[in-house]
Protein backbone atom coordinates (compact mmCIF):
# COMPACT_ATOMS: atom_id res chain seq x y z
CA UNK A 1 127.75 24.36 73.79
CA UNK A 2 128.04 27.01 76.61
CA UNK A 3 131.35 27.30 77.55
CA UNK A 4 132.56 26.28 80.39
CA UNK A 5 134.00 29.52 81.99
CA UNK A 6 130.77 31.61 82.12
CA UNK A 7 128.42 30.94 85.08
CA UNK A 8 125.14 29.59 83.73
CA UNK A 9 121.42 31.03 83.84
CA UNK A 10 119.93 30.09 87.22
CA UNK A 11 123.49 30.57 88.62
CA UNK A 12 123.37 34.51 87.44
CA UNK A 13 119.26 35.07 88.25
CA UNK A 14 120.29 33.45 91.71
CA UNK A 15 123.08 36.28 92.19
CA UNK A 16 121.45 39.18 90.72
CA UNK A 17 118.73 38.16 93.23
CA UNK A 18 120.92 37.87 96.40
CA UNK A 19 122.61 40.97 95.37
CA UNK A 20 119.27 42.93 94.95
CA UNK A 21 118.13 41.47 98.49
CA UNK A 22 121.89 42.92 100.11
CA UNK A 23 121.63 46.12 98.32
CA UNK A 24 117.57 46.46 99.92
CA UNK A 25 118.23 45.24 102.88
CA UNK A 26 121.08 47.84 102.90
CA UNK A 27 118.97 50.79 102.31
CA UNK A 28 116.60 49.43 104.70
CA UNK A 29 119.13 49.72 107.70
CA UNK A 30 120.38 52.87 106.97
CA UNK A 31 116.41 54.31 106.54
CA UNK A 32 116.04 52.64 110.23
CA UNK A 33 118.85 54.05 111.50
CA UNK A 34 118.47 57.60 110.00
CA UNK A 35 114.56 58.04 110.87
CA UNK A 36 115.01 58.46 114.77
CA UNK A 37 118.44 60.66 114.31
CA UNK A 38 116.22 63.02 111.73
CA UNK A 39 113.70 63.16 114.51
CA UNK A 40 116.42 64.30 117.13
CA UNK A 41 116.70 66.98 114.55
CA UNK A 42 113.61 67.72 113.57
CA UNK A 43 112.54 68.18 117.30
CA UNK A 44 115.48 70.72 117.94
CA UNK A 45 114.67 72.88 115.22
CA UNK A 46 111.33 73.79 116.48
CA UNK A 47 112.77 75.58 119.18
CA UNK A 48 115.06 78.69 119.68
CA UNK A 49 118.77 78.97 120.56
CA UNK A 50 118.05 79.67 124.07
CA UNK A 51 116.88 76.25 125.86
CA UNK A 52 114.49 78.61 128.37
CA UNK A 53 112.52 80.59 125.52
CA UNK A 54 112.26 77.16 123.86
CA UNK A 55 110.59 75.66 126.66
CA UNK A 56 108.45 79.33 127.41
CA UNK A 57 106.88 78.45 124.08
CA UNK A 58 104.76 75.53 125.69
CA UNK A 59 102.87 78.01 126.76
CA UNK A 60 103.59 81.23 125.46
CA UNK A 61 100.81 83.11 123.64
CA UNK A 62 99.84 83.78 119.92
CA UNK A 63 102.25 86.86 119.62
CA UNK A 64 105.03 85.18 121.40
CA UNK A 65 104.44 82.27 118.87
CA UNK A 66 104.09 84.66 115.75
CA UNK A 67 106.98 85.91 116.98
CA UNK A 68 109.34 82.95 117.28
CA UNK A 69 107.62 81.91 113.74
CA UNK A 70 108.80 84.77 111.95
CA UNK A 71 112.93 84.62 113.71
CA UNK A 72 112.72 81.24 112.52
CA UNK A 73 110.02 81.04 108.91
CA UNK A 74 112.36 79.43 106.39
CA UNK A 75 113.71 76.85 108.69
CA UNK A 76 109.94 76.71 110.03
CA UNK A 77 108.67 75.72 106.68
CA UNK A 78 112.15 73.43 105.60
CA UNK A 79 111.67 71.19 108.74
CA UNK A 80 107.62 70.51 108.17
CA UNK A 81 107.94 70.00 104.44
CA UNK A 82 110.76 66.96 105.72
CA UNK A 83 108.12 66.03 108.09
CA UNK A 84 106.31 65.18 105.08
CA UNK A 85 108.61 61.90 104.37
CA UNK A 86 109.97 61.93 108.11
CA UNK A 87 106.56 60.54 109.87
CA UNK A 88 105.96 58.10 107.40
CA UNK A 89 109.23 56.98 107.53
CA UNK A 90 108.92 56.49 111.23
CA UNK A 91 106.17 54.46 110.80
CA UNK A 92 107.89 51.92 108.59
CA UNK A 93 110.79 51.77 110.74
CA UNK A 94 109.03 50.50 113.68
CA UNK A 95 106.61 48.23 110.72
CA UNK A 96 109.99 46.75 109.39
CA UNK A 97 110.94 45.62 113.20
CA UNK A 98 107.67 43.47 113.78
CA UNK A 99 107.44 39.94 113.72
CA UNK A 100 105.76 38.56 110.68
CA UNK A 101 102.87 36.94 112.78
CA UNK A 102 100.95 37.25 115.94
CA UNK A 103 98.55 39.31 116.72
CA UNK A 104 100.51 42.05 118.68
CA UNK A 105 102.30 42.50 115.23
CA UNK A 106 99.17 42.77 113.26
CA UNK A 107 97.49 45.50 115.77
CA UNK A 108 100.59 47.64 115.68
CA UNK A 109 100.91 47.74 111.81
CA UNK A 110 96.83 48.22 111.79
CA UNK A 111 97.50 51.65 113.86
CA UNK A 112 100.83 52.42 112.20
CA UNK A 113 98.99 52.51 109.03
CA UNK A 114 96.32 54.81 110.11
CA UNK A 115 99.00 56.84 111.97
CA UNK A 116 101.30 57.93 109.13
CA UNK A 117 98.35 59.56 106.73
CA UNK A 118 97.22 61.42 110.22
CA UNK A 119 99.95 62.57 110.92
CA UNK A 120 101.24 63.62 107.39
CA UNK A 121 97.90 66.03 107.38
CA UNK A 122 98.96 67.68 110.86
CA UNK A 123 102.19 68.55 109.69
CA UNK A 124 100.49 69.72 106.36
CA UNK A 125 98.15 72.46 108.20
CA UNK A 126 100.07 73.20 111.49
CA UNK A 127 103.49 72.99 110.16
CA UNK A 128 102.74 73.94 106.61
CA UNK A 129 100.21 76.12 106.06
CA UNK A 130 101.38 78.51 109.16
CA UNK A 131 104.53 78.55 107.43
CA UNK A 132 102.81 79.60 104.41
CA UNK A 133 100.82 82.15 106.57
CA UNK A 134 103.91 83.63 108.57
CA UNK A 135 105.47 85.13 105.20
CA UNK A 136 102.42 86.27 104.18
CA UNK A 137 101.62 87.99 107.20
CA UNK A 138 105.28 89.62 107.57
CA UNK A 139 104.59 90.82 103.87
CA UNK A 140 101.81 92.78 105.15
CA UNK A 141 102.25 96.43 107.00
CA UNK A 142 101.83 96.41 110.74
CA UNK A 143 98.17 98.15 110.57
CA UNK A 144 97.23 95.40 108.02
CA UNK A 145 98.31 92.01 110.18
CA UNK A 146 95.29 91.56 112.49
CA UNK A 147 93.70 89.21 109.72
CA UNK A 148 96.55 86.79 109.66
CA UNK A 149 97.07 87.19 113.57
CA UNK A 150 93.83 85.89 114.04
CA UNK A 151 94.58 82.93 111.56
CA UNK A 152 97.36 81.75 113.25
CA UNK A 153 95.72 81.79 116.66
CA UNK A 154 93.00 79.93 114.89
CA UNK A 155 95.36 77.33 113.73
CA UNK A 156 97.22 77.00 117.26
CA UNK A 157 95.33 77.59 120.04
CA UNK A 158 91.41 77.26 118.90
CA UNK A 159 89.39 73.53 118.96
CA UNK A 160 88.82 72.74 115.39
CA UNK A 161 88.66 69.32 113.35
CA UNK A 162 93.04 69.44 113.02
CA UNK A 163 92.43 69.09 117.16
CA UNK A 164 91.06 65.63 116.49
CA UNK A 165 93.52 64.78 113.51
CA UNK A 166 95.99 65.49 116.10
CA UNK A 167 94.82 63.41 118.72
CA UNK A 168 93.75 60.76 116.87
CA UNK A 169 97.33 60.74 115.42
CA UNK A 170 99.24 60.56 118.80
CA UNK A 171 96.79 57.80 119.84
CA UNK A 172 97.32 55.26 116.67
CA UNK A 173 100.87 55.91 117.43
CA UNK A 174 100.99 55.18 120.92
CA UNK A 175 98.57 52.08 120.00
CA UNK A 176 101.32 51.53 117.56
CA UNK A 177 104.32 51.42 119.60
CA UNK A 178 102.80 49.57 122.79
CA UNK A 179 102.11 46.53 120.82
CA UNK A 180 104.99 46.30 118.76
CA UNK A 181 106.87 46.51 122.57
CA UNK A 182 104.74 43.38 123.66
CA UNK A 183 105.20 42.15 119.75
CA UNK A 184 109.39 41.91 120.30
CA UNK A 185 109.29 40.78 123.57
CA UNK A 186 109.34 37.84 122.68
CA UNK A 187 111.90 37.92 119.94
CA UNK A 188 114.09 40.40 120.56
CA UNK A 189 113.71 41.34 124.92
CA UNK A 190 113.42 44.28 126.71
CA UNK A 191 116.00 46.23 125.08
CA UNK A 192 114.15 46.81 122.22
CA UNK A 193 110.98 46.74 123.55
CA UNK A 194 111.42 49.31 126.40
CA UNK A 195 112.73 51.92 123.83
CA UNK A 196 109.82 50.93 121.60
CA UNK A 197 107.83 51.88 124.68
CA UNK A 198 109.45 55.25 125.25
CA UNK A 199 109.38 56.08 121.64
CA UNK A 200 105.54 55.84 121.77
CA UNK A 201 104.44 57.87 124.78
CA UNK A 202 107.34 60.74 123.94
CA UNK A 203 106.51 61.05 120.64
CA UNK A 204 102.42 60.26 121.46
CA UNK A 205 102.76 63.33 123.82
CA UNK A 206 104.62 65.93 121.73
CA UNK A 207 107.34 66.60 119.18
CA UNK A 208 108.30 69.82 120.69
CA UNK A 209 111.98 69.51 122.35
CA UNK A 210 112.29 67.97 124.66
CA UNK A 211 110.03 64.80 123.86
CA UNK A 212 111.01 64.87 119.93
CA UNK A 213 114.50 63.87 120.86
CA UNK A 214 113.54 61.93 124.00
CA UNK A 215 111.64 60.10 121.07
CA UNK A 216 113.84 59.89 118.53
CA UNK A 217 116.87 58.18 121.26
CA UNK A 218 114.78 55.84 122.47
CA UNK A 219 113.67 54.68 119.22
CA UNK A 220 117.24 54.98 117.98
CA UNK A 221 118.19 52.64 121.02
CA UNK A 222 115.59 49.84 119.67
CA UNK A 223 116.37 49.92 115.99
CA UNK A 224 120.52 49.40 116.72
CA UNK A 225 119.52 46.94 120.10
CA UNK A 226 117.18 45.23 117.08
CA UNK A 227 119.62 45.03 114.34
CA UNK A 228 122.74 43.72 116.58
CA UNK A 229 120.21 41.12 117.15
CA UNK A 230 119.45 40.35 113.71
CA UNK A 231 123.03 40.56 112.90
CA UNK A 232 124.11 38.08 115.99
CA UNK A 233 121.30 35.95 114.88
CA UNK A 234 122.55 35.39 111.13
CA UNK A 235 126.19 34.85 112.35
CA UNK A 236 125.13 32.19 114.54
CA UNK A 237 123.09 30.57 111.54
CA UNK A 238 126.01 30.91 109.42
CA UNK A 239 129.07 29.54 111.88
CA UNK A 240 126.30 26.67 113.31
């Protein structure tokens, strides 16, 4: 006979499960609330200490940029290797806030899925790679840099297929972001749908400070706004 002071089978499988769940749902939260705050700081690094030369890069030219590349290569190449895990993770933030039905739901995870594979091959090549290139270049002697010069203004500032990568990353995000707004309307209001909103035309139009951060608030705004909800919403359930 089992004695009578040990919890039995489907008592233990039902609290290792419920355990499990809490520990998941745990590391959920704290992915959601760390993605938009590793934006803010992803954004910020791109740029220099001086808030004017940062925004003179929007349109400096190539040896302006080559410049500010090589004062700032190791950080440069740290930032876009996180950017790696960051954009995906972005994408599954705003995924995990969705409703599980309607149609507004399944349109935003349709463009959120072709968004994070996009965008993971931008940050590859323009992030990357020109991280890759900068070192090799400043290994070079002055005489012998024209080559890599001319790569880098290839990579930034001449049409080519990562042009259409690019764009066609910004607009499944946008896509994205503007229906999972109308998606949590209904369930969760305007103060997580607005941000939503923000999040997707900041982030649609640039990651360069100052839209990265403007990004990465507003989203930050609708994942806490969405899980005081959730949280309100289970204490209600549980006190009812």
């Amino acid at each position: 006979m089992p004695s009578a002071d040990k919890p039995q089978g489907p008592a233990v499988a039902v609290a290792a499960n419920v355990a499990t769940m809490s520990i998941a749902g745990a590391a959920r939260r704290v992915a959601m609330v760390s993605a938009p705050l590793a934006l803010i700081a992803f954004s910020f690094l791109h740029g220099s200490v001086s808030w004017a030369e940062t925004q003179h890069l929007h349109s400096a030219s190539n040896e302006e940029w080559i410049q500010h590349l090589s004062n700032i290569k190791e950080r440069w190449l740290a930032i876009h290797v996180a950017g790696v895990f960051l954009f995906p993770l972005l994408g599954l933030t705003v995924w995990w806030m969705l409703p599980p039905r309607g149609i507004a739901s399944r349109i935003s995870q349709a463009a959120l899925a072709v968004y994070m594979p996009l965008y993971i091959a931008v940050d590859a090549v323009l992030g990357i790679g020109s991280a890759i290139l900068i070192r090799y270049r400043d290994g070079l002697a002055p005489a012998e840099r024209a080559g890599a010069d001319g790569a880098l203004a290839a990579i930034f500032f001449e049409p080519s297929v990562i042009d259409w990568l690019d764009r066609g990353a910004s607009l499944t995000w946008r896509i994205g972001l503007v229906a999972a707004a109308i998606a949590v309307w209904r369930t969760s209001g305007w103060r997580v749908s607005l941000p939503l909103a923000v999040a997707g035309w900041a982030l649609g139009t640039s990651h360069f400070p100052p839209l990265g951060e403007v990004a990465g608030l507003a989203l930050l705004v609708a994942v806490w706004m969405h899980l005081r909800r959730r949280q309100d919403t289970a204490i209600s359930a549980f006190t009812a």
